[in-house]
C-alpha atoms as a PDB file:
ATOM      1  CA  UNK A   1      -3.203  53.977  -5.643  1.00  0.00           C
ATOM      2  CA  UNK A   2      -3.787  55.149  -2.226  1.00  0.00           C
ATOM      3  CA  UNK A   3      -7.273  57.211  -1.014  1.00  0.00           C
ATOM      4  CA  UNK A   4      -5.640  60.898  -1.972  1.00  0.00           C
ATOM      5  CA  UNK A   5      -4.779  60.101  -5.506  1.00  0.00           C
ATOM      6  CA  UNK A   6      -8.272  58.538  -6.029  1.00  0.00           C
ATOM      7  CA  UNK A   7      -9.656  62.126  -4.571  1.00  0.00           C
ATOM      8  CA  UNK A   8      -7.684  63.763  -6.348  1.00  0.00           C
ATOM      9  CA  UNK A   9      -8.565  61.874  -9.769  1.00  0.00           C
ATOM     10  CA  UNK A  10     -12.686  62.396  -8.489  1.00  0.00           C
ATOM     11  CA  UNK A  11     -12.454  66.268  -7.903  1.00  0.00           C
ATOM     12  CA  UNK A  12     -10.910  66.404 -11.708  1.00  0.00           C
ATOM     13  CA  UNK A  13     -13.571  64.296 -13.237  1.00  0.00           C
ATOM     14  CA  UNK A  14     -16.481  66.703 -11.331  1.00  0.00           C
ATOM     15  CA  UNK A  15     -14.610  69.874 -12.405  1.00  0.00           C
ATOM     16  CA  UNK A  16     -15.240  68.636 -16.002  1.00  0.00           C
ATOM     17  CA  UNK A  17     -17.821  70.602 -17.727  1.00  0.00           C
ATOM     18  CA  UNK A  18     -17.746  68.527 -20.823  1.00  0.00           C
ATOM     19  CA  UNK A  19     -20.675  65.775 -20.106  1.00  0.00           C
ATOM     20  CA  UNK A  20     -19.031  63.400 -22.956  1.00  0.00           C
ATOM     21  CA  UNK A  21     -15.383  63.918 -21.426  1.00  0.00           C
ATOM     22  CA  UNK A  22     -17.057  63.707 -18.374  1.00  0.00           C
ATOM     23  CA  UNK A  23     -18.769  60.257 -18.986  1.00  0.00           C
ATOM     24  CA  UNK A  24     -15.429  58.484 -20.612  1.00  0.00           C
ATOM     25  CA  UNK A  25     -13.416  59.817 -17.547  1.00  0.00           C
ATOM     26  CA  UNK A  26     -15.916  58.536 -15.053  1.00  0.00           C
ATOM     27  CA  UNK A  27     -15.452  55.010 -17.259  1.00  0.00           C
ATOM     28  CA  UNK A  28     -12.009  54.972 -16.938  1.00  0.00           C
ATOM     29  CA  UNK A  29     -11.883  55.994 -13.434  1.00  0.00           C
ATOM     30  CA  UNK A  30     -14.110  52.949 -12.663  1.00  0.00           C
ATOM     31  CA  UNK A  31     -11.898  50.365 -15.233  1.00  0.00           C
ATOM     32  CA  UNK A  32      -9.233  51.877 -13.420  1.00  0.00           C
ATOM     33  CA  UNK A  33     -10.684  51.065  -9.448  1.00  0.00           C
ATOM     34  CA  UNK A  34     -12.035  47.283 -11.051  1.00  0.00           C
ATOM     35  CA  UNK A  35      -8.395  47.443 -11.887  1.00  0.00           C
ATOM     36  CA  UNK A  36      -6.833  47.940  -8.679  1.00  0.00           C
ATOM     37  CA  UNK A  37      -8.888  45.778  -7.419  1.00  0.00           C
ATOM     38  CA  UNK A  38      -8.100  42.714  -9.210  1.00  0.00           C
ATOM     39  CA  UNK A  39      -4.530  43.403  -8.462  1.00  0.00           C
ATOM     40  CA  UNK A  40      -5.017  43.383  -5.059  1.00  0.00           C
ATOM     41  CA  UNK A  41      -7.264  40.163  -4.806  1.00  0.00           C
ATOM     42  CA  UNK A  42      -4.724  38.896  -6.803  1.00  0.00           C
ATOM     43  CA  UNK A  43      -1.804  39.640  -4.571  1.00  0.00           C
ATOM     44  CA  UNK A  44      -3.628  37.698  -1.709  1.00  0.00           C
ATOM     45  CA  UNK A  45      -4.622  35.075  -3.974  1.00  0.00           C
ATOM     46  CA  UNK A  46      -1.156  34.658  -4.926  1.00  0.00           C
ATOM     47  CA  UNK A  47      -0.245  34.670  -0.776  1.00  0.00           C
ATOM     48  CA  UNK A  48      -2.695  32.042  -0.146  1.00  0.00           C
ATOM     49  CA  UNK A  49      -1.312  30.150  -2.923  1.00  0.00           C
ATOM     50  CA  UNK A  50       1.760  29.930  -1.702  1.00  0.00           C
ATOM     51  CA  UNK A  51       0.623  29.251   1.790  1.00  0.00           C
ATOM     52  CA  UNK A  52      -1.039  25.931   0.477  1.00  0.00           C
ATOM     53  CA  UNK A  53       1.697  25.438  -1.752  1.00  0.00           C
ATOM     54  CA  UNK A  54       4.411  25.424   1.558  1.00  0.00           C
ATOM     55  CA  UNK A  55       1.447  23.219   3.797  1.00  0.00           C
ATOM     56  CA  UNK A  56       0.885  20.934   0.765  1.00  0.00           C
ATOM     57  CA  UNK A  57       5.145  20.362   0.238  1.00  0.00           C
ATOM     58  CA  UNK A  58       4.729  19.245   4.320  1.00  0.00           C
ATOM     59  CA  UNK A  59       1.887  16.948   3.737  1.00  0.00           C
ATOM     60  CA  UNK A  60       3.844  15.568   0.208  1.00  0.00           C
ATOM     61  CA  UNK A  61       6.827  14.669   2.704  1.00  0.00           C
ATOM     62  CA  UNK A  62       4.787  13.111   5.615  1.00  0.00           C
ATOM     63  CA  UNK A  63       2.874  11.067   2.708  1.00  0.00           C
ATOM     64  CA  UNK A  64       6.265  10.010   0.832  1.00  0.00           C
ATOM     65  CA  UNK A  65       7.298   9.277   4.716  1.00  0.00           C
ATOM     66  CA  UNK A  66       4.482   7.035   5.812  1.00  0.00           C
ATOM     67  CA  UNK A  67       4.184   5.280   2.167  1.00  0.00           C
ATOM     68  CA  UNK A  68       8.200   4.152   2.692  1.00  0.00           C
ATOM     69  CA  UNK A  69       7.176   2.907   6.215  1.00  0.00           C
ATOM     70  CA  UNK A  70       4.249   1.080   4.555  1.00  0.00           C
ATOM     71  CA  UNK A  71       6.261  -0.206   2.031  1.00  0.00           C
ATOM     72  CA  UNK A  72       8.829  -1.283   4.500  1.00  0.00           C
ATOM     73  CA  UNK A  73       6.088  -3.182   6.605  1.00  0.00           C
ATOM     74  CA  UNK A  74       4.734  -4.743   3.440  1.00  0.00           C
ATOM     75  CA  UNK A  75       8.348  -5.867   2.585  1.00  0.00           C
ATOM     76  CA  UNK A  76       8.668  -7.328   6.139  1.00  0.00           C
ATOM     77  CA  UNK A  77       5.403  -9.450   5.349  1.00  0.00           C
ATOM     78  CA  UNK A  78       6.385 -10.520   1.901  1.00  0.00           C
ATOM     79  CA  UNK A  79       9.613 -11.632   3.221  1.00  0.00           C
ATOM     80  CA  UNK A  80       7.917 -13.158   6.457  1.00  0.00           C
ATOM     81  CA  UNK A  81       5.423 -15.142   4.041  1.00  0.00           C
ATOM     82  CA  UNK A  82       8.460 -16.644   1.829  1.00  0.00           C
ATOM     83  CA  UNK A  83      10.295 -17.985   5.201  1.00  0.00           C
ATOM     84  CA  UNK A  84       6.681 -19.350   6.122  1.00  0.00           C
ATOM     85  CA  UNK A  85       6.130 -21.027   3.056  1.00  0.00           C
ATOM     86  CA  UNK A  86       9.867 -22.493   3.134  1.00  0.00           C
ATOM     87  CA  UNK A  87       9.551 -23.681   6.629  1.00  0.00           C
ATOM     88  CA  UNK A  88       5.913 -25.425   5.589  1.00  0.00           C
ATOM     89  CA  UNK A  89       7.429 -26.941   2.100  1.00  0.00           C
ATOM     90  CA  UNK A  90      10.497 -28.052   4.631  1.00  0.00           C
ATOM     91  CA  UNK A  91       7.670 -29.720   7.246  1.00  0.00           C
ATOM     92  CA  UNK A  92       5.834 -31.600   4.705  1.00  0.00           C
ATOM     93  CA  UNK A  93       8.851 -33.151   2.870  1.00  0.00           C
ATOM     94  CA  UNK A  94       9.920 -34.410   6.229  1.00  0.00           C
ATOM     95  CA  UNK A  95       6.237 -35.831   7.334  1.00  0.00           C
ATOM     96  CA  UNK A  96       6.174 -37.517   3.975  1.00  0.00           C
ATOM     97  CA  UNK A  97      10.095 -39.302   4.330  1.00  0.00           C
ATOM     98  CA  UNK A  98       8.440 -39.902   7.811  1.00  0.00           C
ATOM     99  CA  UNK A  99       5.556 -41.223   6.341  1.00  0.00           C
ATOM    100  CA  UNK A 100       7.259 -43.123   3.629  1.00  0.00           C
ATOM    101  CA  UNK A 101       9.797 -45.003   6.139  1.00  0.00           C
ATOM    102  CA  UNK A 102       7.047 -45.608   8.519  1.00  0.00           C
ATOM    103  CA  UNK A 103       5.120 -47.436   6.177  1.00  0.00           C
ATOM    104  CA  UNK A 104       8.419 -49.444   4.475  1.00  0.00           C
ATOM    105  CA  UNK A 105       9.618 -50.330   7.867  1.00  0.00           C
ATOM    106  CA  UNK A 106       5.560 -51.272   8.844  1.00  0.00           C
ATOM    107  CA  UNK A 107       5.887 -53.605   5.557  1.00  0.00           C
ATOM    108  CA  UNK A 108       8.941 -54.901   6.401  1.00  0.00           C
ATOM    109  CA  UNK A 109       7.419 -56.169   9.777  1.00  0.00           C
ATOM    110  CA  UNK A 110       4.313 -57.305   8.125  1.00  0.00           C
ATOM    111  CA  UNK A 111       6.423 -59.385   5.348  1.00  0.00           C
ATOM    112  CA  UNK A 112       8.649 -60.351   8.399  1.00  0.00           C
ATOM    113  CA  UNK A 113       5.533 -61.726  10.403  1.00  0.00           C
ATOM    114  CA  UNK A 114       3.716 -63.451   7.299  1.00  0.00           C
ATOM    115  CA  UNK A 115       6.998 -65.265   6.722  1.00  0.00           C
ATOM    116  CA  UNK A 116       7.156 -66.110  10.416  1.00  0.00           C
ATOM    117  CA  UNK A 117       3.857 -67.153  10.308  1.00  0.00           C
ATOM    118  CA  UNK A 118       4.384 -69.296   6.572  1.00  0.00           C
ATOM    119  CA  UNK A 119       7.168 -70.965   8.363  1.00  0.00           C
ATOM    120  CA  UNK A 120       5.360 -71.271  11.522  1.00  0.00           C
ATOM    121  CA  UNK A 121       2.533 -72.886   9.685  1.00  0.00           C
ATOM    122  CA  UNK A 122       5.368 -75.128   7.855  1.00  0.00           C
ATOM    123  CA  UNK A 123       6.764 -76.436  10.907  1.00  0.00           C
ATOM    124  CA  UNK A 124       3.272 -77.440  12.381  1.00  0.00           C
ATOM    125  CA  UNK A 125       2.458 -79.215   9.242  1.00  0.00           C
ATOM    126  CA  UNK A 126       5.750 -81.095   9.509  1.00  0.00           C
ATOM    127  CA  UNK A 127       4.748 -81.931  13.410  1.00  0.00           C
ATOM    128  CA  UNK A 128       1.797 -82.704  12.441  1.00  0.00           C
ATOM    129  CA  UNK A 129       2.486 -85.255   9.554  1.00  0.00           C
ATOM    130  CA  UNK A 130       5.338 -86.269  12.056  1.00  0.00           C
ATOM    131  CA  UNK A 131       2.641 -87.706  14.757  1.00  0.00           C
ATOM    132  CA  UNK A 132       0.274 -89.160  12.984  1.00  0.00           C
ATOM    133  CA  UNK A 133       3.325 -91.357  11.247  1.00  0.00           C
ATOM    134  CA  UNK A 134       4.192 -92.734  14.818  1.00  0.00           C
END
């Protein structure tokens, strides 16, 4: 109500020569203020409210932004990891073929070499049995 009205509504209440009517309208009158004032901290309640509602809705969208840019990155690593761990799997199989032909061929050379040797050995035997038969 605006400043007249309330005037208005005052000079009524103090033209009232009846103490008890008097008393109940000066309640009313102040139920009726507490009223008008709730309604109008509730109004700018309710216009802050949706002030933080519109600012929150912008953060919501930057958040859901930056989490799909996370998730995106994390992704990226996951993915990155897997092609690490294939490439290392891949590495190791081929150092242990490596490995494992390495050491047949080195075997094959050492069995080579001892029978060179068992021959060798055979052969000087032979020469040696050979010259002291002369």
């Amino acid at each position: 109500m605006n400043e007249k009205v309330q005037n208005d509504i005052d000079a009524l209440i103090s033209g009232e020569n009846d103490p008890g009517k008097r008393a109940v309208l000066i309640v009313l009158q102040s139920i009726n203020r507490s009223l008008i004032a709730n309604t109008i901290a509730t109004e700018r309640t309710q216009v802050d409210v949706e002030k933080h509602r519109a600012d929150f809705s912008v953060h919501l969208k930057n958040f859901e932004a930056h989490a799909m840019n996370e998730e995106a990155i994390m992704n990226k690593g996951k993915g990155a990891w897997w092609v690490m761990a294939f490439v290392l799997s891949l590495v190791q199989v081929l150092a242990i073929y490596g490995w494992n032909s390495s050491r047949r061929e080195i075997e094959t050379m050492q069995a080579a070499a001892h029978d060179a040797e068992v021959t060798h050995l055979k052969m000087q035997a032979r020469i040696d049995a050979l010259e002291k038969g002369k």
